[in-house]
PDB file of N, CA and C in Angstrom:
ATOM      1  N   UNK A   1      14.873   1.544  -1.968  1.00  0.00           N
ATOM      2  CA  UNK A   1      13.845   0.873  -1.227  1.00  0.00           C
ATOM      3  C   UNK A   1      13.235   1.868  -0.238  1.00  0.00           C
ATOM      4  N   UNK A   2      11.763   1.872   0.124  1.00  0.00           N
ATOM      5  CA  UNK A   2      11.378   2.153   0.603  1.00  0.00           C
ATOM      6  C   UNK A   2      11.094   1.814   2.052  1.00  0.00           C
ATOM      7  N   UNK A   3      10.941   2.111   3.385  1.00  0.00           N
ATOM      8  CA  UNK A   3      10.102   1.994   4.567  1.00  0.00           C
ATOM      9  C   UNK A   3       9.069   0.909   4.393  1.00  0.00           C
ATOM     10  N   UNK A   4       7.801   1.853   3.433  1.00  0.00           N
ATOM     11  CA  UNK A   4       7.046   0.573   2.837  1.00  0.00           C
ATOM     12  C   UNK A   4       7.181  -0.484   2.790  1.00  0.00           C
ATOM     13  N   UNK A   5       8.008  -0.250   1.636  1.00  0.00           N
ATOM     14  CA  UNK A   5       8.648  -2.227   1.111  1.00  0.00           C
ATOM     15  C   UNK A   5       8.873  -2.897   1.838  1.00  0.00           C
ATOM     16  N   UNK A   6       9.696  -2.621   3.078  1.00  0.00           N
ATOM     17  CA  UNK A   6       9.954  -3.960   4.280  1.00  0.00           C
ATOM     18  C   UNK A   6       9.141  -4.512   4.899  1.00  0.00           C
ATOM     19  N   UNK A   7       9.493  -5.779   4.828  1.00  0.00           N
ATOM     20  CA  UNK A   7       8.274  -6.268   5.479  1.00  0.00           C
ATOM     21  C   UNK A   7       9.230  -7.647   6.987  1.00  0.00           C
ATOM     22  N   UNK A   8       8.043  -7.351   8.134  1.00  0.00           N
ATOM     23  CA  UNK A   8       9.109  -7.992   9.253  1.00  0.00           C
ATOM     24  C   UNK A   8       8.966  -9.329   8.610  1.00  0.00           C
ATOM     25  N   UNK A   9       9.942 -10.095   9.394  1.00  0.00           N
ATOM     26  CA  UNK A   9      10.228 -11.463   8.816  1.00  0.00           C
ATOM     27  C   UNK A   9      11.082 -11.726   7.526  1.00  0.00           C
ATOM     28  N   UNK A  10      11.235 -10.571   6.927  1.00  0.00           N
ATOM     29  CA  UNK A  10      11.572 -10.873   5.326  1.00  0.00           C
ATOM     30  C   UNK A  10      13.082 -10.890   5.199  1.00  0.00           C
ATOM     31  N   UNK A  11      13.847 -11.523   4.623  1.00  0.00           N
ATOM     32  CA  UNK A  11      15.262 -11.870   4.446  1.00  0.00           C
ATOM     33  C   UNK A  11      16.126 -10.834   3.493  1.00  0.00           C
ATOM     34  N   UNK A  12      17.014  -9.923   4.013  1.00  0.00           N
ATOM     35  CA  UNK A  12      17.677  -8.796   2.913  1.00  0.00           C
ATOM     36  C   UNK A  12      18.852  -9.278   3.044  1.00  0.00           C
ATOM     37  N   UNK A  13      19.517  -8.942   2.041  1.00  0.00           N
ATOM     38  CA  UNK A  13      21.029  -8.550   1.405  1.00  0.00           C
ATOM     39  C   UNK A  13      21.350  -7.054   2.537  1.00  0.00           C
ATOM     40  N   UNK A  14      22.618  -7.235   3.630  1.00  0.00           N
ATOM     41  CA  UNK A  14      22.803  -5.975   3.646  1.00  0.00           C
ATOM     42  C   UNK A  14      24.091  -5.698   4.318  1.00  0.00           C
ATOM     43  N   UNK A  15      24.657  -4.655   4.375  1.00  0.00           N
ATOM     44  CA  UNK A  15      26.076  -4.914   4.820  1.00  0.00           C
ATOM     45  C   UNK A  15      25.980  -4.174   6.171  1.00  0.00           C
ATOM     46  N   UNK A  16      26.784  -5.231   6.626  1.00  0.00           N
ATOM     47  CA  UNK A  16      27.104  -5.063   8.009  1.00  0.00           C
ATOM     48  C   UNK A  16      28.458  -5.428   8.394  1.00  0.00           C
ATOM     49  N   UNK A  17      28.930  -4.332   9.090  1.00  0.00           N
ATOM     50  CA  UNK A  17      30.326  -4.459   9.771  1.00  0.00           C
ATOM     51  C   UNK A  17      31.509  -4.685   8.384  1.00  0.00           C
ATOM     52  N   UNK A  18      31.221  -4.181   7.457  1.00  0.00           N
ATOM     53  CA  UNK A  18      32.072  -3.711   6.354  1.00  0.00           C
ATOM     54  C   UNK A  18      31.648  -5.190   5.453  1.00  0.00           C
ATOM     55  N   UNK A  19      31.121  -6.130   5.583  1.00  0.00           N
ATOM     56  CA  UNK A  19      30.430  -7.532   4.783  1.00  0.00           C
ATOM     57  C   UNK A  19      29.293  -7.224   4.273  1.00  0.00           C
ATOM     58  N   UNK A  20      28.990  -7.953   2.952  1.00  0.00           N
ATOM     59  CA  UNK A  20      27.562  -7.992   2.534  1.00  0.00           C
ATOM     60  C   UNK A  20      27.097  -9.581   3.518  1.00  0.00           C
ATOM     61  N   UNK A  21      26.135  -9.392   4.157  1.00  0.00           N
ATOM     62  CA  UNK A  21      25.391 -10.518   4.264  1.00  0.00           C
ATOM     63  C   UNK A  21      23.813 -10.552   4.629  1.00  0.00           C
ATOM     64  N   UNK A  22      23.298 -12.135   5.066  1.00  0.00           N
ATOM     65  CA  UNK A  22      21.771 -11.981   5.082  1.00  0.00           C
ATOM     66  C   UNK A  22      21.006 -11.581   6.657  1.00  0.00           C
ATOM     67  N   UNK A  23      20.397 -10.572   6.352  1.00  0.00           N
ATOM     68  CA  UNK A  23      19.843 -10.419   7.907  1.00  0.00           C
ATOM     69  C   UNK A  23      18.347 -10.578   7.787  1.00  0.00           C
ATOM     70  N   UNK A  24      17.509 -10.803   9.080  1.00  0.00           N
ATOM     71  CA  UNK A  24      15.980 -11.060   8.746  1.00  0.00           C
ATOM     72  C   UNK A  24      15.696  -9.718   9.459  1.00  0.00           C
ATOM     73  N   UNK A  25      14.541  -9.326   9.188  1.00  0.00           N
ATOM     74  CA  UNK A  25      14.022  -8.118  10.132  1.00  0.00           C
ATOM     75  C   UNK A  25      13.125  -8.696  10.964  1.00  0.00           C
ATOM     76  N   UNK A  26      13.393  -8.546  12.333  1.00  0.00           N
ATOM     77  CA  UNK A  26      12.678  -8.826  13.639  1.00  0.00           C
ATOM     78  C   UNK A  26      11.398  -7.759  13.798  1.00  0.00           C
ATOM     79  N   UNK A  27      11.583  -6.536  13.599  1.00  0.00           N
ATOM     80  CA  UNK A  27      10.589  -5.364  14.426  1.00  0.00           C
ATOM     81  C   UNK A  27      10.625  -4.513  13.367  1.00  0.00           C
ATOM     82  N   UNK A  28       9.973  -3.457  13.034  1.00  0.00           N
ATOM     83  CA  UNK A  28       9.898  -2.022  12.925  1.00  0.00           C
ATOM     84  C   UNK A  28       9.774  -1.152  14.320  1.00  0.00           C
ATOM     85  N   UNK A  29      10.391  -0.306  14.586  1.00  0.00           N
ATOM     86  CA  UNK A  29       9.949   0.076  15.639  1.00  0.00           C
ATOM     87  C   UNK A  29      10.706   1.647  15.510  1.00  0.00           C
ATOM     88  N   UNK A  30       9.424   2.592  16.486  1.00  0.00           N
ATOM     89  CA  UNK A  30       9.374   4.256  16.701  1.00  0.00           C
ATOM     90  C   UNK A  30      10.613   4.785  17.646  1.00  0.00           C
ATOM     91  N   UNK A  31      11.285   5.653  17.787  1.00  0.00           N
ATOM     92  CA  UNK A  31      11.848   5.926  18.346  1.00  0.00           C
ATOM     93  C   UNK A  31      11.763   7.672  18.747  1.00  0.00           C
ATOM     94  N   UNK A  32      11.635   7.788  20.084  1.00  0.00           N
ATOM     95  CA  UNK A  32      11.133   9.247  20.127  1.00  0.00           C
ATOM     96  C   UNK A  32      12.632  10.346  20.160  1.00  0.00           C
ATOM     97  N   UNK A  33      12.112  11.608  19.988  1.00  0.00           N
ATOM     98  CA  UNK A  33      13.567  12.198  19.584  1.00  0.00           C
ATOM     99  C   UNK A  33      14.092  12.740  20.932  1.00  0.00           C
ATOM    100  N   UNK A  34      15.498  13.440  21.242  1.00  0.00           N
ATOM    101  CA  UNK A  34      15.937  12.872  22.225  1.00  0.00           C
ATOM    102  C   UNK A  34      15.510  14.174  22.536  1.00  0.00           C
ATOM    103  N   UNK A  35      15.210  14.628  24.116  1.00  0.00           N
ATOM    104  CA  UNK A  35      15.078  15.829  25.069  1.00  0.00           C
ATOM    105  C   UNK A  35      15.263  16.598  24.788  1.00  0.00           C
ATOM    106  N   UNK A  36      16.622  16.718  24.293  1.00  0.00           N
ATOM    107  CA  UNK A  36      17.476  17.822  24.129  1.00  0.00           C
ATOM    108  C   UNK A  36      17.106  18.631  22.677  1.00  0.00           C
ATOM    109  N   UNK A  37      16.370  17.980  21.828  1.00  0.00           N
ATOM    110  CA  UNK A  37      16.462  17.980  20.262  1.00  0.00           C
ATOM    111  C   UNK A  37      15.206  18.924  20.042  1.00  0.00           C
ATOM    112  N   UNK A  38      15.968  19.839  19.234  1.00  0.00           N
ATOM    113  CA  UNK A  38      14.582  20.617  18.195  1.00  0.00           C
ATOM    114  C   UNK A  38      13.445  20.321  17.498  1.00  0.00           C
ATOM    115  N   UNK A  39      13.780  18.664  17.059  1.00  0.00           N
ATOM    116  CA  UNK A  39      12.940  18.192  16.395  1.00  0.00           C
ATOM    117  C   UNK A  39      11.979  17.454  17.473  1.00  0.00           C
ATOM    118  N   UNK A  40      10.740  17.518  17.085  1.00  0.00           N
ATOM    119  CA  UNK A  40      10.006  16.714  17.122  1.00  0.00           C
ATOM    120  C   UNK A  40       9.051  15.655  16.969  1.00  0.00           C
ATOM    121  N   UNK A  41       9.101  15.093  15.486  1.00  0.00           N
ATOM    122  CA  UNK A  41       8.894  13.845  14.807  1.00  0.00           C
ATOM    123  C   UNK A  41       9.739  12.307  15.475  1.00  0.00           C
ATOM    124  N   UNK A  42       8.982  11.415  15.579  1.00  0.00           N
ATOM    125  CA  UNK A  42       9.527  10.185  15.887  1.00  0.00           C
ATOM    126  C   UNK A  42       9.816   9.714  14.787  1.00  0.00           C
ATOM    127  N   UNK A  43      11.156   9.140  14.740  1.00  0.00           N
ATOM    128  CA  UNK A  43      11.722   8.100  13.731  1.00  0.00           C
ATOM    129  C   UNK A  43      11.246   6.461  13.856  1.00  0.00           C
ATOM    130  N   UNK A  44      11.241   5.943  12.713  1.00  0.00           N
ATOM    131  CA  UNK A  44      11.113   4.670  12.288  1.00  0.00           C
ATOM    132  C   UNK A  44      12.618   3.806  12.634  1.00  0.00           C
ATOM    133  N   UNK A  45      12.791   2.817  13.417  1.00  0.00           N
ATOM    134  CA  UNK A  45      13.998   2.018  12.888  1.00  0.00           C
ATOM    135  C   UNK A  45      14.003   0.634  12.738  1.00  0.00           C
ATOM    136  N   UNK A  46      14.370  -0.198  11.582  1.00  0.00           N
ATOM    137  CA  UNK A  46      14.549  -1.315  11.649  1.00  0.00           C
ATOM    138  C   UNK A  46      15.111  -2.000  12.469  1.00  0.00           C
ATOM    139  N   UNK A  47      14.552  -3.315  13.081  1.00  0.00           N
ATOM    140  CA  UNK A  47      15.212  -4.090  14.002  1.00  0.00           C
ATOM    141  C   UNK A  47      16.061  -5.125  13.217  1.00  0.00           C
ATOM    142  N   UNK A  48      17.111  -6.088  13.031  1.00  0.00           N
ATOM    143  CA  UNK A  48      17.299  -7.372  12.517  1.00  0.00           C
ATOM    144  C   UNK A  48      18.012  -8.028  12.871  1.00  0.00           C
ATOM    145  N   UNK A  49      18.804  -9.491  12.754  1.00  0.00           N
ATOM    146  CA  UNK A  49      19.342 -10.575  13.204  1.00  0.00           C
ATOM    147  C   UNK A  49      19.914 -10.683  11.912  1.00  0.00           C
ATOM    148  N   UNK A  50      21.413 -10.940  12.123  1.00  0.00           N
ATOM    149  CA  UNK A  50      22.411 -11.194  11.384  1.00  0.00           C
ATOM    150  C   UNK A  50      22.138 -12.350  11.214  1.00  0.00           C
ATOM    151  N   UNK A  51      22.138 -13.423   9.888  1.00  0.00           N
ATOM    152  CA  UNK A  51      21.614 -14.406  10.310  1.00  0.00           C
ATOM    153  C   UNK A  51      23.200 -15.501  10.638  1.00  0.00           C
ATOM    154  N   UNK A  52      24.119 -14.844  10.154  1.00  0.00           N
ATOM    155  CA  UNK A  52      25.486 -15.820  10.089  1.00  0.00           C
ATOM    156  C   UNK A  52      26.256 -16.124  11.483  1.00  0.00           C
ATOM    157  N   UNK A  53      25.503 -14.699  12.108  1.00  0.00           N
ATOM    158  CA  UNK A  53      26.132 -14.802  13.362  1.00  0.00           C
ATOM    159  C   UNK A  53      25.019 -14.394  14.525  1.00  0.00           C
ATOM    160  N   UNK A  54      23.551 -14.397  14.668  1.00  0.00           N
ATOM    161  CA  UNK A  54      22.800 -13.941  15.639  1.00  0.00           C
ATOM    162  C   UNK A  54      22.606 -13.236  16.513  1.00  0.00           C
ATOM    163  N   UNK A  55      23.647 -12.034  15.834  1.00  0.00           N
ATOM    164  CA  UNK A  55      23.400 -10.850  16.786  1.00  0.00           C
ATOM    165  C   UNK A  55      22.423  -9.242  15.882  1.00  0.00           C
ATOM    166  N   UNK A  56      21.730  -8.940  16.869  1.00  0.00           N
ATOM    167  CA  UNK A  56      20.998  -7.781  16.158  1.00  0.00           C
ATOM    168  C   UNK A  56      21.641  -6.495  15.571  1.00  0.00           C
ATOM    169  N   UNK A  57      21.104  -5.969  14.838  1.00  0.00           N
ATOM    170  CA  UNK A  57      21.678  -5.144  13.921  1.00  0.00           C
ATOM    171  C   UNK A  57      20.051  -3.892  13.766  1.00  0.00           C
ATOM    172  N   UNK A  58      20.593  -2.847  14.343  1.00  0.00           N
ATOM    173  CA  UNK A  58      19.740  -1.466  13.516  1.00  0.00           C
ATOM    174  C   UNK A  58      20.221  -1.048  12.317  1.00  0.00           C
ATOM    175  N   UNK A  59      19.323  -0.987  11.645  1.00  0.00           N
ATOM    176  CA  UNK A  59      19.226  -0.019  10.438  1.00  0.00           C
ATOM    177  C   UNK A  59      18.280   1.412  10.703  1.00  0.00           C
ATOM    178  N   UNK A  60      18.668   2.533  10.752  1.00  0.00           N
ATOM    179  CA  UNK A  60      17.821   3.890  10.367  1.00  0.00           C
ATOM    180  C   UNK A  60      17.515   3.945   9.264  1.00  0.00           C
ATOM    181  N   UNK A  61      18.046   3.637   8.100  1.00  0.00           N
ATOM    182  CA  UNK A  61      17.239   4.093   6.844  1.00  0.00           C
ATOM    183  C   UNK A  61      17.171   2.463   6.031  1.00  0.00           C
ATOM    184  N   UNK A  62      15.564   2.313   5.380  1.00  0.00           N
ATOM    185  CA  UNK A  62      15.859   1.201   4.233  1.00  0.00           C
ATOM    186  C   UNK A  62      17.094   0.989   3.626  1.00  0.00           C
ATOM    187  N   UNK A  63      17.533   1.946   2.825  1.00  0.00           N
ATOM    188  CA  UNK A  63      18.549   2.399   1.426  1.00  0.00           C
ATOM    189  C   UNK A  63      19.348   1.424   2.467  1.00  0.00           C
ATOM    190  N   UNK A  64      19.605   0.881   3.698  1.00  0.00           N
ATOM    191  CA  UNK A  64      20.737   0.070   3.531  1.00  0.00           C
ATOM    192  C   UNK A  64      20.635  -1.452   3.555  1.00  0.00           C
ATOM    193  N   UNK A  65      19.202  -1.562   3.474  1.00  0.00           N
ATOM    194  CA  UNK A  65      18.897  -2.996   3.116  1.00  0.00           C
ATOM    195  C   UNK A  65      18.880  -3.096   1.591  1.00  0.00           C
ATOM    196  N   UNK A  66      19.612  -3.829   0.696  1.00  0.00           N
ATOM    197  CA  UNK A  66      19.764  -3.933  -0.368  1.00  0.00           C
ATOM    198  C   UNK A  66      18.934  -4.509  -1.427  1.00  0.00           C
ATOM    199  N   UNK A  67      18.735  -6.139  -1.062  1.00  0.00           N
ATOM    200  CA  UNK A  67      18.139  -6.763  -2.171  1.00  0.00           C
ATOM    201  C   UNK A  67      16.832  -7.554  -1.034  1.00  0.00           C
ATOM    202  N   UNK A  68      15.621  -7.620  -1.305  1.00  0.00           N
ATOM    203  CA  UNK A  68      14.869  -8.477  -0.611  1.00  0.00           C
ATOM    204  C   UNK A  68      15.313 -10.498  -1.272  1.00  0.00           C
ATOM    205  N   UNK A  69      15.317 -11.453  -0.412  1.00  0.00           N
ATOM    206  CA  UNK A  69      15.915 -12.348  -0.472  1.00  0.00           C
ATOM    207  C   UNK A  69      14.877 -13.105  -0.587  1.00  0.00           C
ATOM    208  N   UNK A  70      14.316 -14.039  -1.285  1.00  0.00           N
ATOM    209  CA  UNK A  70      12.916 -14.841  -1.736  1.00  0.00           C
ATOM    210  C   UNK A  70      13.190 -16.273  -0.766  1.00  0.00           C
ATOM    211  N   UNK A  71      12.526 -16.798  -0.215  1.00  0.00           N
ATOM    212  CA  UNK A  71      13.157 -17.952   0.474  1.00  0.00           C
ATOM    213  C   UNK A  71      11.299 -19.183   0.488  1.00  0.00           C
TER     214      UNK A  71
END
């Protein structure tokens, strides 16, 4: 999966805290790189809500949102 592909609001398959379960994505959001760091490109990170238990969850890369969930 791609960056692209997500879309906020949308329901994934994804594991968290060693479980597969369903989280929604709240945000996309930039993150600038830290002071100290060579790099200078801002990263992308997913925001989301566990939905079993309502606490938020980052993802840095798609690849760990699994299956998009049709609802």
């Amino acid at each position: 999966m791609k960056m692209a592909d997500v879309v906020v609001g949308g329901r994934y398959t994804a594991k968290v805290g060693g479980r597969l379960t369903t989280v929604r994505v709240v945000e996309l959001r930039l993150v600038p790189p830290p002071p100290s760091s060579v790099r200078t490109s801002w990263r992308r990170v997913i925001c989301a809500v566990n939905e079993a238990t309502g606490r938020r969850a980052t993802f840095r890369s798609p690849r760990q949102l699994l299956v998009r969930k049709e609802y």
